[in-house]
PDB file of N, CA and C in Angstrom:
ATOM      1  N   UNK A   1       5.884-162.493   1.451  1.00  0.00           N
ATOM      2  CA  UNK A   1       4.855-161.902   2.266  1.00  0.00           C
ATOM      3  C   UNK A   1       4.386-160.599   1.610  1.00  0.00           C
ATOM      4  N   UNK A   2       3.117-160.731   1.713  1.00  0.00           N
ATOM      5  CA  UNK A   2       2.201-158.931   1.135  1.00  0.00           C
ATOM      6  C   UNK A   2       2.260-157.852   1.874  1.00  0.00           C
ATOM      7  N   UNK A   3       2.763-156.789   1.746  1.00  0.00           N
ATOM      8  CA  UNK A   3       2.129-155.678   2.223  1.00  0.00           C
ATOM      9  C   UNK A   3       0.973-155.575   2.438  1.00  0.00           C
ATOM     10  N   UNK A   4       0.419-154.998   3.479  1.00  0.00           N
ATOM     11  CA  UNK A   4      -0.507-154.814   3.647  1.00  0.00           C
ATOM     12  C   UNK A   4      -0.751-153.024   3.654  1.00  0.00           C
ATOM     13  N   UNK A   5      -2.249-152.969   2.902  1.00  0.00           N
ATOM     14  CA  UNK A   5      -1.730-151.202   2.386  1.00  0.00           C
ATOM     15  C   UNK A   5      -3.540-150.818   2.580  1.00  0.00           C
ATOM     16  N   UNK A   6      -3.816-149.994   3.271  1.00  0.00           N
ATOM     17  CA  UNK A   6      -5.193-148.860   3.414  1.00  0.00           C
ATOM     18  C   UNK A   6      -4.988-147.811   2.652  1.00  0.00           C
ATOM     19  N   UNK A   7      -6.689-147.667   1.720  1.00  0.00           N
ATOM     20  CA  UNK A   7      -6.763-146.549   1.206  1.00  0.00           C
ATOM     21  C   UNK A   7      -7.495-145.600   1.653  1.00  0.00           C
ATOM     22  N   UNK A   8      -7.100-144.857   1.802  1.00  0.00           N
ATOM     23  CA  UNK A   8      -7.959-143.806   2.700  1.00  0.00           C
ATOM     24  C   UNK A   8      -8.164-142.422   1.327  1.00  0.00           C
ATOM     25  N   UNK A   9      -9.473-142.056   1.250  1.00  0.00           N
ATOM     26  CA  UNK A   9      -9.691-141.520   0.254  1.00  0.00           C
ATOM     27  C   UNK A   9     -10.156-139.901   0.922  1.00  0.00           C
ATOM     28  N   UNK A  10      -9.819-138.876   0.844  1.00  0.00           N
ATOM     29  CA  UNK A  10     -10.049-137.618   1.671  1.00  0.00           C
ATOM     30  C   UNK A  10      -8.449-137.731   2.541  1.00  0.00           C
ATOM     31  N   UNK A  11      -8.177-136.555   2.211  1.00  0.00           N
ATOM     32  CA  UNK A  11      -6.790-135.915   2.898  1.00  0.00           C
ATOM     33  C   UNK A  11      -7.471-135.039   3.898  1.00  0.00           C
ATOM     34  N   UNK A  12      -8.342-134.235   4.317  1.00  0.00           N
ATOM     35  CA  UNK A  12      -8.647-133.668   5.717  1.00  0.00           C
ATOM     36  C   UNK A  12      -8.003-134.045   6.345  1.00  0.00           C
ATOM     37  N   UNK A  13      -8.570-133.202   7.700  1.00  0.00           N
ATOM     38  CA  UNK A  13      -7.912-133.691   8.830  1.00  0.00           C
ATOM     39  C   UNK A  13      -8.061-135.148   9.220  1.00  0.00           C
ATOM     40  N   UNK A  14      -9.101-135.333   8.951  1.00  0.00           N
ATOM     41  CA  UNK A  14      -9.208-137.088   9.976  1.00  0.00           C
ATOM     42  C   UNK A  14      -8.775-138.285   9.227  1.00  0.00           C
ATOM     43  N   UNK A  15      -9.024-137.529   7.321  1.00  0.00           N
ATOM     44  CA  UNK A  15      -7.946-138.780   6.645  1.00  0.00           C
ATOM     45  C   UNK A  15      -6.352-138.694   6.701  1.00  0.00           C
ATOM     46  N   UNK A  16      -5.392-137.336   7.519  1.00  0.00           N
ATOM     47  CA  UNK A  16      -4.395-137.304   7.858  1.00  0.00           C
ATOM     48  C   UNK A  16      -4.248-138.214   8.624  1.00  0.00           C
ATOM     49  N   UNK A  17      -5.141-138.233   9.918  1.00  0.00           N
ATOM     50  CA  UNK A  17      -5.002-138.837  11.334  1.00  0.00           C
ATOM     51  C   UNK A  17      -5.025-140.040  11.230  1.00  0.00           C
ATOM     52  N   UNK A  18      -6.156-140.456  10.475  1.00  0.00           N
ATOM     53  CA  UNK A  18      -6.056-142.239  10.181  1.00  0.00           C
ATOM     54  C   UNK A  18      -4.492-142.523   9.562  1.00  0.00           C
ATOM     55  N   UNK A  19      -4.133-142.052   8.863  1.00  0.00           N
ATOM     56  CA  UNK A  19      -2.992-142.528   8.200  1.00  0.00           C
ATOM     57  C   UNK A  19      -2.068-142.473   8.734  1.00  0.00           C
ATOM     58  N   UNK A  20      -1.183-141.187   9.859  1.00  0.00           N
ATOM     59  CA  UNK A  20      -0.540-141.266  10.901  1.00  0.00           C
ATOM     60  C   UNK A  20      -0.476-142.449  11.831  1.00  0.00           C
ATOM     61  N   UNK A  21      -2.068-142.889  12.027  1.00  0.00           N
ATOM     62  CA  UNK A  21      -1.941-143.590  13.267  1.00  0.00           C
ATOM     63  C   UNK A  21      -2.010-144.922  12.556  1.00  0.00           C
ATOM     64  N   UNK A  22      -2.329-145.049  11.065  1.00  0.00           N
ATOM     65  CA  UNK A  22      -1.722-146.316  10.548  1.00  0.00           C
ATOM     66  C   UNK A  22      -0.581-146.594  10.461  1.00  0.00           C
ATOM     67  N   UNK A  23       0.182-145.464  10.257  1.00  0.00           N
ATOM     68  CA  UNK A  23       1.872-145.914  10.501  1.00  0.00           C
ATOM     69  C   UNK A  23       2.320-145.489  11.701  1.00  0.00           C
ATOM     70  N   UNK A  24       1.325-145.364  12.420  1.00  0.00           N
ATOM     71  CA  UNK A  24       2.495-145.317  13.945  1.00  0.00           C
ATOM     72  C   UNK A  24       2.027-146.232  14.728  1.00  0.00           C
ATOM     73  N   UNK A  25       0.713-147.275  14.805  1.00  0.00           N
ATOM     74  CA  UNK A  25       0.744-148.010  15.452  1.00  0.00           C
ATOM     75  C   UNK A  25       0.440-149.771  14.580  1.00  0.00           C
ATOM     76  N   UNK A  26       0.479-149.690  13.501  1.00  0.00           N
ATOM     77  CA  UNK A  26       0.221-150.638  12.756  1.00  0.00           C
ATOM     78  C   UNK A  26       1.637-151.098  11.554  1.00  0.00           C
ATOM     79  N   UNK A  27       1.400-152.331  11.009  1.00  0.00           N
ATOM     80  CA  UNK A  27       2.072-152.460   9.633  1.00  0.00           C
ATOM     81  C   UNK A  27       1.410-152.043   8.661  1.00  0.00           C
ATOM     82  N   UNK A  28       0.364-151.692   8.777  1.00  0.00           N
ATOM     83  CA  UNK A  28      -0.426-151.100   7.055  1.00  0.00           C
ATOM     84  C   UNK A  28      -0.124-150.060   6.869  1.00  0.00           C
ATOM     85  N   UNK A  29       0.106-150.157   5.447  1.00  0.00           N
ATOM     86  CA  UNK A  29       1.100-148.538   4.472  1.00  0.00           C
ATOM     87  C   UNK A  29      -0.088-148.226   4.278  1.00  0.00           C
ATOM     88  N   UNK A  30      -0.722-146.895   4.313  1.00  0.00           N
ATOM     89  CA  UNK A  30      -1.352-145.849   4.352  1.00  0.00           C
ATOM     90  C   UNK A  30      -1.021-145.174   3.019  1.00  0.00           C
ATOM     91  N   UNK A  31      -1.947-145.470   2.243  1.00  0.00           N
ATOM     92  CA  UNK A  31      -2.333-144.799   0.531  1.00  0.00           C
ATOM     93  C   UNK A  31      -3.345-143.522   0.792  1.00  0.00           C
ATOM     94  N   UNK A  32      -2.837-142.561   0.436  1.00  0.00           N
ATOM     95  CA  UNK A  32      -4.577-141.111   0.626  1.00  0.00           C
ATOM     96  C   UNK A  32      -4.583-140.948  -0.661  1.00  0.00           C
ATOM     97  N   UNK A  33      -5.715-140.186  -1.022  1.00  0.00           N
ATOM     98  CA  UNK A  33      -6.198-140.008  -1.696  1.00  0.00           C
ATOM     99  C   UNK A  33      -6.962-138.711  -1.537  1.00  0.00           C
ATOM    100  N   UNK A  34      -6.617-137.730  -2.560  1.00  0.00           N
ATOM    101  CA  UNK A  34      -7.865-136.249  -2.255  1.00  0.00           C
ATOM    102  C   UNK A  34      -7.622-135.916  -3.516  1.00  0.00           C
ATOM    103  N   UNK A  35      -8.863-134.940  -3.813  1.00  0.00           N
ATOM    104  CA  UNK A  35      -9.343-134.707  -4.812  1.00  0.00           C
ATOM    105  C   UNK A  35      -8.448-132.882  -5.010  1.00  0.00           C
ATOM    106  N   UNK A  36      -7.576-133.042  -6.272  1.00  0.00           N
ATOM    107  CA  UNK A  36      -6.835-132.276  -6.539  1.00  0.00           C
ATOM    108  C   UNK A  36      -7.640-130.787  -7.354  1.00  0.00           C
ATOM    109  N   UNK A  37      -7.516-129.310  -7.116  1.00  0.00           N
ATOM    110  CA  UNK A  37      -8.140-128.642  -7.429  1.00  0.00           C
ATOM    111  C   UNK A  37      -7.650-128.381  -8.557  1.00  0.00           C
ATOM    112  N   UNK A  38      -8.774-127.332  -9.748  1.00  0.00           N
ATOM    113  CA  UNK A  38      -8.434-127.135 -10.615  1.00  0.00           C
ATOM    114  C   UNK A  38      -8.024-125.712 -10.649  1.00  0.00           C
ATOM    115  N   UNK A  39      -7.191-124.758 -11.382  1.00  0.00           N
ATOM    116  CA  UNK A  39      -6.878-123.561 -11.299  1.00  0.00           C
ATOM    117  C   UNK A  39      -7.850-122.457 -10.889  1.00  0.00           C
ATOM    118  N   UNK A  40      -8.858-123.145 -11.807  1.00  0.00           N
ATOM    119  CA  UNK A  40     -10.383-121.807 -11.936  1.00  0.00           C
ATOM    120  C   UNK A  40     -10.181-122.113 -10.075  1.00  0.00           C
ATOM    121  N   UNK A  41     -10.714-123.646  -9.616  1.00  0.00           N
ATOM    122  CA  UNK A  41     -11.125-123.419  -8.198  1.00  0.00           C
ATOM    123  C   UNK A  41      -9.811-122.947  -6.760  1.00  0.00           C
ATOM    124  N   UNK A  42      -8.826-122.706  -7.338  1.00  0.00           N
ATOM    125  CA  UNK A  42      -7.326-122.219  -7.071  1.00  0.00           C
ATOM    126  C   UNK A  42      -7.759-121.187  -6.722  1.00  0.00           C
ATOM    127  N   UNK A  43      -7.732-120.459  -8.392  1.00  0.00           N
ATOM    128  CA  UNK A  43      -8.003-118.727  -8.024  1.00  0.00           C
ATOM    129  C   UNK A  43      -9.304-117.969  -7.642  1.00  0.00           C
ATOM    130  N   UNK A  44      -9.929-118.739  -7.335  1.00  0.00           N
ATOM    131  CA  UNK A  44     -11.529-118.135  -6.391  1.00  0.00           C
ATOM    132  C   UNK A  44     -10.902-118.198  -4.818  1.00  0.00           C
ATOM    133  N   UNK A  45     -10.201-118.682  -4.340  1.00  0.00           N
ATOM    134  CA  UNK A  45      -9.715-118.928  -2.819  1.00  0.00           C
ATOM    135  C   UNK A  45      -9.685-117.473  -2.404  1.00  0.00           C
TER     136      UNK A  45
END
């Protein structure tokens, strides 16, 4: 049998929430995906 697996692309808040509530009320493994910063855009924060 397959896993069944969602990609959810954006870590925000609402791609947290989807993924929570994929593993708390479903069998689908919950994959995220966000776009990792680079130092330059680090140290402007």
């Amino acid at each position: 049998m397959c896993q069944k697996i969602a990609i959810i692309v954006g870590a925000g808040s609402a791609g947290l929430t989807a993924a929570y509530e994929l593993l708390k009320r479903t069998d689908i493994y919950p994959l995220y995906l966000r776009k990792a910063m680079s130092w330059e855009e680090f140290s402007e924060l």
